[in-house]
Protein backbone atom coordinates (compact mmCIF):
# COMPACT_ATOMS: atom_id res chain seq x y z
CA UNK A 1 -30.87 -49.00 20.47
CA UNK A 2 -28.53 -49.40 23.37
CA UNK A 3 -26.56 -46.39 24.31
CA UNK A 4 -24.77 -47.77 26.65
CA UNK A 5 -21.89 -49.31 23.90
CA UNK A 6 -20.56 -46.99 22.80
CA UNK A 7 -20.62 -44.48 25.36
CA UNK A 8 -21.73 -40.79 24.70
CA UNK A 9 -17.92 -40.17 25.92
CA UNK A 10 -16.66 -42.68 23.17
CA UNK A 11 -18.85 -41.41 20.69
CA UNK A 12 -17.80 -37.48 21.58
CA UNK A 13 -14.13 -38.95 21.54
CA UNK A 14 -14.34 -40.14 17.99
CA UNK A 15 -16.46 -37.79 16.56
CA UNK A 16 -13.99 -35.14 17.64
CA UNK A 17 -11.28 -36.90 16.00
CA UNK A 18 -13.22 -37.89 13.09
CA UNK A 19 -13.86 -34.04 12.31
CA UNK A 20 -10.46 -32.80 13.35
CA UNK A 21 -12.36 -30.36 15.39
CA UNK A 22 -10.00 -27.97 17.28
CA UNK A 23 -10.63 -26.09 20.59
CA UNK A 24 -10.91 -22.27 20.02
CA UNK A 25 -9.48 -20.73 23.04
CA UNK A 26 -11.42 -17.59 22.21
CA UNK A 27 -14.58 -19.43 22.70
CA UNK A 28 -14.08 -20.52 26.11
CA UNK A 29 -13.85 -23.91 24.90
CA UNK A 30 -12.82 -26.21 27.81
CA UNK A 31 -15.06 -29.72 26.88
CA UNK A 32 -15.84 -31.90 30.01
CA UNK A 33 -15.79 -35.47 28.15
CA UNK A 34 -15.82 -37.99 31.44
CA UNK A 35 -19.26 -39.69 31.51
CA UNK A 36 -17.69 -40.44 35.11
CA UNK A 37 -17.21 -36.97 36.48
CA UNK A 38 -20.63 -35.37 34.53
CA UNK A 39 -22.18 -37.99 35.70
CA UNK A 40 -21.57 -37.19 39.83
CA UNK A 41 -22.44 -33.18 38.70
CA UNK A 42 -25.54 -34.14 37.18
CA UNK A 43 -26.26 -35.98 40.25
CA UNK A 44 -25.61 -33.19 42.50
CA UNK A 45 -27.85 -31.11 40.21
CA UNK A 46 -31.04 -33.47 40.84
CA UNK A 47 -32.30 -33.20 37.24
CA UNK A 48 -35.36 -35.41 37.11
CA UNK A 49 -37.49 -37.33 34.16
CA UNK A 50 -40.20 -33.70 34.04
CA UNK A 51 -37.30 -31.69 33.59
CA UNK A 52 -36.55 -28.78 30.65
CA UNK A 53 -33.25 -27.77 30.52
CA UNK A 54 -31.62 -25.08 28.64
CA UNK A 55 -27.43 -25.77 27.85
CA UNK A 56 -25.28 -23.00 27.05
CA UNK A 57 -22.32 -24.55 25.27
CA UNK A 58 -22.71 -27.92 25.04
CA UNK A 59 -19.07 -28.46 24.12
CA UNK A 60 -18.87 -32.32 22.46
CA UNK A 61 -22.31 -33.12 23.75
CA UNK A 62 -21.58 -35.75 26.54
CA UNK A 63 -23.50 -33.52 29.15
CA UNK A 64 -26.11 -32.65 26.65
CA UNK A 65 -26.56 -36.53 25.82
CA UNK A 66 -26.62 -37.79 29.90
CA UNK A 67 -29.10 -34.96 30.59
CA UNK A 68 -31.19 -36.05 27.63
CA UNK A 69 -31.29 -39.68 29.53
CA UNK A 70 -32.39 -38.32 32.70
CA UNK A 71 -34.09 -34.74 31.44
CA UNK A 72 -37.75 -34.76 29.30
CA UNK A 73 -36.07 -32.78 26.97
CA UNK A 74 -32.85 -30.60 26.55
CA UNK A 75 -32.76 -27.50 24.36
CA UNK A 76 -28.58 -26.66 23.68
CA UNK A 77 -27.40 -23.18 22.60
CA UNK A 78 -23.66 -23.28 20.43
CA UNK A 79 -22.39 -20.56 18.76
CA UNK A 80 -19.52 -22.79 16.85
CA UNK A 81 -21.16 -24.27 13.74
CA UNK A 82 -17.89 -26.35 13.52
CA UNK A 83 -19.16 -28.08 16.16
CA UNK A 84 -22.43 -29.28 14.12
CA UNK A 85 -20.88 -32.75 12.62
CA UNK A 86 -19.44 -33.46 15.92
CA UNK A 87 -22.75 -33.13 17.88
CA UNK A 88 -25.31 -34.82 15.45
CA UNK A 89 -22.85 -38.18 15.88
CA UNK A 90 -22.97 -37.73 19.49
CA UNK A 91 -26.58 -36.94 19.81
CA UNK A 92 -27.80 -39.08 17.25
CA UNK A 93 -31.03 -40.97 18.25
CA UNK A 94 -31.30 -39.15 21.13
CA UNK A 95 -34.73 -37.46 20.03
CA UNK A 96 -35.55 -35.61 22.81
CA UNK A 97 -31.98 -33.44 22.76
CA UNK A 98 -31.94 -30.64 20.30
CA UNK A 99 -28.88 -28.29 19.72
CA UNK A 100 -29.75 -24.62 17.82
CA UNK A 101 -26.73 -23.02 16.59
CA UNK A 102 -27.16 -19.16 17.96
CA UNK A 103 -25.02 -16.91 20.15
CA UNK A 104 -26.86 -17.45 23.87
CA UNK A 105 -26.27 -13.37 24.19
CA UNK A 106 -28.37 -12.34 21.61
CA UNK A 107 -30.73 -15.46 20.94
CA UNK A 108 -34.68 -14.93 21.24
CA UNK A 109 -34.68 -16.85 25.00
CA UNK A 110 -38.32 -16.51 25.22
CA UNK A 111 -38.84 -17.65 21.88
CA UNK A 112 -36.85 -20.64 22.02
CA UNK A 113 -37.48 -21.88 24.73
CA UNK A 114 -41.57 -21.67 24.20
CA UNK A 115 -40.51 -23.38 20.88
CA UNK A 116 -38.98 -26.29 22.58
CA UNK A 117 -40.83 -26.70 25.79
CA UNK A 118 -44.11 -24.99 25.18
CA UNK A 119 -44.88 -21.46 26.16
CA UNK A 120 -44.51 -20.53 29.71
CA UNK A 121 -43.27 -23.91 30.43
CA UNK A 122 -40.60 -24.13 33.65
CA UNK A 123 -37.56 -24.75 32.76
CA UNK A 124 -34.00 -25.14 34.09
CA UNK A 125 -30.35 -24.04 32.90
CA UNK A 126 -27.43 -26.41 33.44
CA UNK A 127 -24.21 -25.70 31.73
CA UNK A 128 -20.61 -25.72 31.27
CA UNK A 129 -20.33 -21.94 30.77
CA UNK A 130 -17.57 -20.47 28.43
CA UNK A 131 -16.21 -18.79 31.30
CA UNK A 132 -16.04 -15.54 29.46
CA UNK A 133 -19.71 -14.59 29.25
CA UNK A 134 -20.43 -16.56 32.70
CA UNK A 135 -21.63 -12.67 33.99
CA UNK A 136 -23.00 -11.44 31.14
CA UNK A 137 -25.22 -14.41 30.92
CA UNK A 138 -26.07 -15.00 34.24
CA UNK A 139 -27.67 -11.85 34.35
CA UNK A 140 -29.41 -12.37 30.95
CA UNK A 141 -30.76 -15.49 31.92
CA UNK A 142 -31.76 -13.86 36.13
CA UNK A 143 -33.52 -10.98 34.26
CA UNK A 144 -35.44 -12.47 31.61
CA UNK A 145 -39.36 -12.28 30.98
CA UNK A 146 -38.90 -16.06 31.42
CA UNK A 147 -36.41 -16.57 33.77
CA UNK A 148 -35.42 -20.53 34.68
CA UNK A 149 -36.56 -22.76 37.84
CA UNK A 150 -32.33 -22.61 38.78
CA UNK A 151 -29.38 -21.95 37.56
CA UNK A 152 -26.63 -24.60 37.51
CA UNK A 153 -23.05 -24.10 35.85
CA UNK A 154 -19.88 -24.55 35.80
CA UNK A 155 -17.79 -20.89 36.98
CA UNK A 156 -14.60 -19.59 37.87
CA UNK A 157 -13.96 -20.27 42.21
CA UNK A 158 -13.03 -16.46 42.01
CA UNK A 159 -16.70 -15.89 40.12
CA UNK A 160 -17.92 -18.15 42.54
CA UNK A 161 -16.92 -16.45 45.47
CA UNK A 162 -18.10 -13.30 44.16
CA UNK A 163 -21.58 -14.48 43.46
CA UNK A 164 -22.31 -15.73 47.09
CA UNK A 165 -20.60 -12.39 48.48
CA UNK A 166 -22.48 -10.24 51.49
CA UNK A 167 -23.07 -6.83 51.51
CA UNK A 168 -20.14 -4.48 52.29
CA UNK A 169 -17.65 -7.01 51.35
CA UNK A 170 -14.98 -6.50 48.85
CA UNK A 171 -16.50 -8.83 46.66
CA UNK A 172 -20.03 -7.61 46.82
CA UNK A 173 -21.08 -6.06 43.27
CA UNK A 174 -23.48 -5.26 41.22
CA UNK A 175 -23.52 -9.23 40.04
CA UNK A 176 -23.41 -10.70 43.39
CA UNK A 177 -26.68 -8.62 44.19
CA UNK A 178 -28.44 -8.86 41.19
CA UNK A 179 -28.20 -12.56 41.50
CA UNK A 180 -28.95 -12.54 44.86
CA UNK A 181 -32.04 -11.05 44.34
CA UNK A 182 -32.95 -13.78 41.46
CA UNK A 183 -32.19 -16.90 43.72
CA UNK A 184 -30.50 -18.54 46.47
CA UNK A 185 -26.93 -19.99 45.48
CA UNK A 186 -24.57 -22.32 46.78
CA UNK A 187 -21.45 -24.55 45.23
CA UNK A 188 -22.39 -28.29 45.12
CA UNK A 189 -18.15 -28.75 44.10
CA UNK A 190 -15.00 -27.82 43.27
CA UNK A 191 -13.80 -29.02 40.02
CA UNK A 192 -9.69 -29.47 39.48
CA UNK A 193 -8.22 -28.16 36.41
CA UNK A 194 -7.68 -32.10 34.92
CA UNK A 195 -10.97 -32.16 34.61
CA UNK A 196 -11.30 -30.29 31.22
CA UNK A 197 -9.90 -30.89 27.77
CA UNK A 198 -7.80 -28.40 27.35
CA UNK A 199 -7.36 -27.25 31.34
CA UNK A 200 -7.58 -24.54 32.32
CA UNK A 201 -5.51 -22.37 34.75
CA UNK A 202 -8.18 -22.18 36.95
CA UNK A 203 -10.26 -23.94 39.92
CA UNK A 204 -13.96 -24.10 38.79
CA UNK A 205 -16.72 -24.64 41.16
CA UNK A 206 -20.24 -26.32 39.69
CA UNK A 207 -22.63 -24.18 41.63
CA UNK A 208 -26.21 -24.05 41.40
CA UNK A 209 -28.78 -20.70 42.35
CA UNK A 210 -32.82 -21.89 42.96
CA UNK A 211 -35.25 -18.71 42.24
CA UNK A 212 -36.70 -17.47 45.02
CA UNK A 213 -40.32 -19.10 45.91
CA UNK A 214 -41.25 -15.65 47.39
CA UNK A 215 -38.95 -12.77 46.34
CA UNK A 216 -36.89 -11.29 49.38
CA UNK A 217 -37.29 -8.13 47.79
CA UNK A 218 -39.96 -6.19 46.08
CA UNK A 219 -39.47 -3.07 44.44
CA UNK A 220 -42.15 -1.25 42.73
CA UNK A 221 -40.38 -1.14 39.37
CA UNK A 222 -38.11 -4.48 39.15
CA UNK A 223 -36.47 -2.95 35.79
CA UNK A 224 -35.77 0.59 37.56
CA UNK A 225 -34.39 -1.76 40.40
CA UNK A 226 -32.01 -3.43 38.12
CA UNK A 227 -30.83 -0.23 36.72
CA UNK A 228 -30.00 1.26 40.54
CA UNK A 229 -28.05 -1.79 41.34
CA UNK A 230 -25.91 -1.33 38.66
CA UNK A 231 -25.51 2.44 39.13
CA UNK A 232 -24.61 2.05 42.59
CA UNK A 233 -21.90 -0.01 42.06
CA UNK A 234 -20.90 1.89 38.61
CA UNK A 235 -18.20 3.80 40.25
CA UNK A 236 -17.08 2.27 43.94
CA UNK A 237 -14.95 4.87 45.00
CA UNK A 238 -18.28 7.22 45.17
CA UNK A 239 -20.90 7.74 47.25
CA UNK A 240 -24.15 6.37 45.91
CA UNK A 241 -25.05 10.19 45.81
CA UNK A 242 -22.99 10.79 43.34
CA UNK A 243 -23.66 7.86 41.48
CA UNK A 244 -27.25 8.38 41.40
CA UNK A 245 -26.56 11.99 39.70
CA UNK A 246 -24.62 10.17 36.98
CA UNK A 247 -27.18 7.55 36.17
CA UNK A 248 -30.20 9.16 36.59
CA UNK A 249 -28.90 12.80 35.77
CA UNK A 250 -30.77 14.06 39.82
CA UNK A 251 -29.07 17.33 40.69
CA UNK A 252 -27.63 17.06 44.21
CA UNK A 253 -30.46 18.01 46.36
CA UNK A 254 -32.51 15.51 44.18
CA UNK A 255 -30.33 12.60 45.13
CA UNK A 256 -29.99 13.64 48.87
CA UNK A 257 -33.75 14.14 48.80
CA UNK A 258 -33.85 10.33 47.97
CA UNK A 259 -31.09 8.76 50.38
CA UNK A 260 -32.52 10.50 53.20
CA UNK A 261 -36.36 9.08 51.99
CA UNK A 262 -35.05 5.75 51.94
CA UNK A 263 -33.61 6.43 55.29
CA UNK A 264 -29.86 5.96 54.23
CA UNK A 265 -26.88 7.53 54.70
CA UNK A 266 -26.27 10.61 52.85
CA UNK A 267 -22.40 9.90 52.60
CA UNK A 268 -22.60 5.77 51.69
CA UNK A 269 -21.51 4.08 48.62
CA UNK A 270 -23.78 1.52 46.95
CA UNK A 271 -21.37 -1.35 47.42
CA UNK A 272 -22.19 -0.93 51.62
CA UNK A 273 -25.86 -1.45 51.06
CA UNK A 274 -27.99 -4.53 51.79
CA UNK A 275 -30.81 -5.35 48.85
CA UNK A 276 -33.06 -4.09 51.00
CA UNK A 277 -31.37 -0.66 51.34
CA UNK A 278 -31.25 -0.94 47.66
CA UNK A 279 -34.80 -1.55 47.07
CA UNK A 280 -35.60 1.65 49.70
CA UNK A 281 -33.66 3.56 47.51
CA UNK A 282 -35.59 2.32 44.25
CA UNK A 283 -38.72 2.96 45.58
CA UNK A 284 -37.90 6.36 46.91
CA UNK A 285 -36.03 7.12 43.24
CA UNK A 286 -39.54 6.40 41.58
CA UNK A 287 -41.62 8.28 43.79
């Protein structure tokens, strides 16, 4: 079959008509339907013919179907069932594209994706994110048992901008570093407003964050690790000493016993420290 005529934008056009299928702003549901435009981001993300890729949101299903022509198979998460009809039209006799209908935050990851691509098997993410759960799932999907190759979506500039923050910046938090720590990220471009059916009132930015080959970092306990970047940046306007009493109940010569073993500060707040202050302090907190 030729899938050039119609288009997978055509097809997602009328199928969305065809169903009467309405946008839930709730949802996040901003659909990228340009074959054009997904086209040039799919470029930019350098999928190739071995790939695995894990959507989030596949929206109508015109990214999902060009990745399926360039991926060796695409596994899609949607959480909208009234999406289904839409999606089996647009997908249809592309065999290597599947679409489970599950909520991404609470969906068996490791399960799934062994299903789909064999267990252990590399994989990658590339989505148009619901903007909504772009942190929550980013740090799902960082600090999984099976985390992906990279990371490519479609966030917020402000989220953006946040993600590729440095230490002591107002931006830096507890995302920005735990990310940090999965991967290297950069933007590969901005992405107007006119872009998206409906737009949004926001500039998005399709960025894209590669695991690190060799970890820059490396804490004795990577879940304790986890848990201290998020204390530290728990409560910014206080020192990491006190934060550390509230989220690991020390008493105060505890903590101080561990900033001045990681050979920090006594006075600092988390949000000044570099991952590897943060990792001293880890390692000093388990001992």
């Amino acid at each position: 079959m030729d899938y050039q005529t119609p288009s997978i934008e055509l097809r997602a056009r009328v199928a969305l008509e065809k169903y009467r299928f309405h946008k839930t702003h709730s949802l996040g549901q901003n659909f990228l339907l340009s074959e054009a435009l997904i086209g040039g981001l799919l470029d930019a993300a350098a999928l190739s013919p071995e790939d695995n890729v894990l959507e989030i949101g596949p929206g109508a299903g015109v990214m999902t179907g060009l990745m399926a022509r360039r991926a060796a198979r695409v596994l899609s998460l949607e959480l909208d069932r009234g999406l289904e009809p839409v999606l089996a039209q647009v997908l249809e006799g592309l065999d290597n594209a599947r679409v489970v209908y599950q909520d991404a935050m609470k969906a068996d990851l490791k399960a799934l994706t062994g299903a789909a691509f064999g267990e252990g098997a590399p994989y990658r993410v590339v989505a148009n994110l619901p903007y909504y759960i772009t942190a929550d799932i980013l740090l799902r999907l960082t600090g999984a048992d099976c985390p992906p190759d990279s990371v490519t979506i479609m966030v917020q500039k402000e989220a953006a901008e946040r993600i590729m923050s440095a230490p002591g910046s107002k931006q830096w938090c507890a995302m920005a570093a735990e990310l940090q720590y999965y991967g290297e990220a950069r933007v590969l471009c901005e992405v107007g407003p006119e872009a998206f059916d409906p737009p949004p009132h926001v500039t998005s930015c399709f960025m894209r964050i590669d695991r690190h080959g060799t970890p820059i970092v490396s804490p004795a306990d990577e879940r304790l690790f986890r848990r201290l970047i998020r204390a530290a940046f728990a409560m910014r306007r206080k020192t990491l000493s006190n934060n550390l009493k509230a989220a690991f109940g020390l008493d105060a010569e505890r903590a101080q016993a561990v900033l001045q073993a990681a050979g920090v500060d006594a006075r600092v707040r988390g949000e000044e420290l570099t991952l590897q202050e943060l990792c001293r302090v880890c390692d000093a907190l388990r001992a």
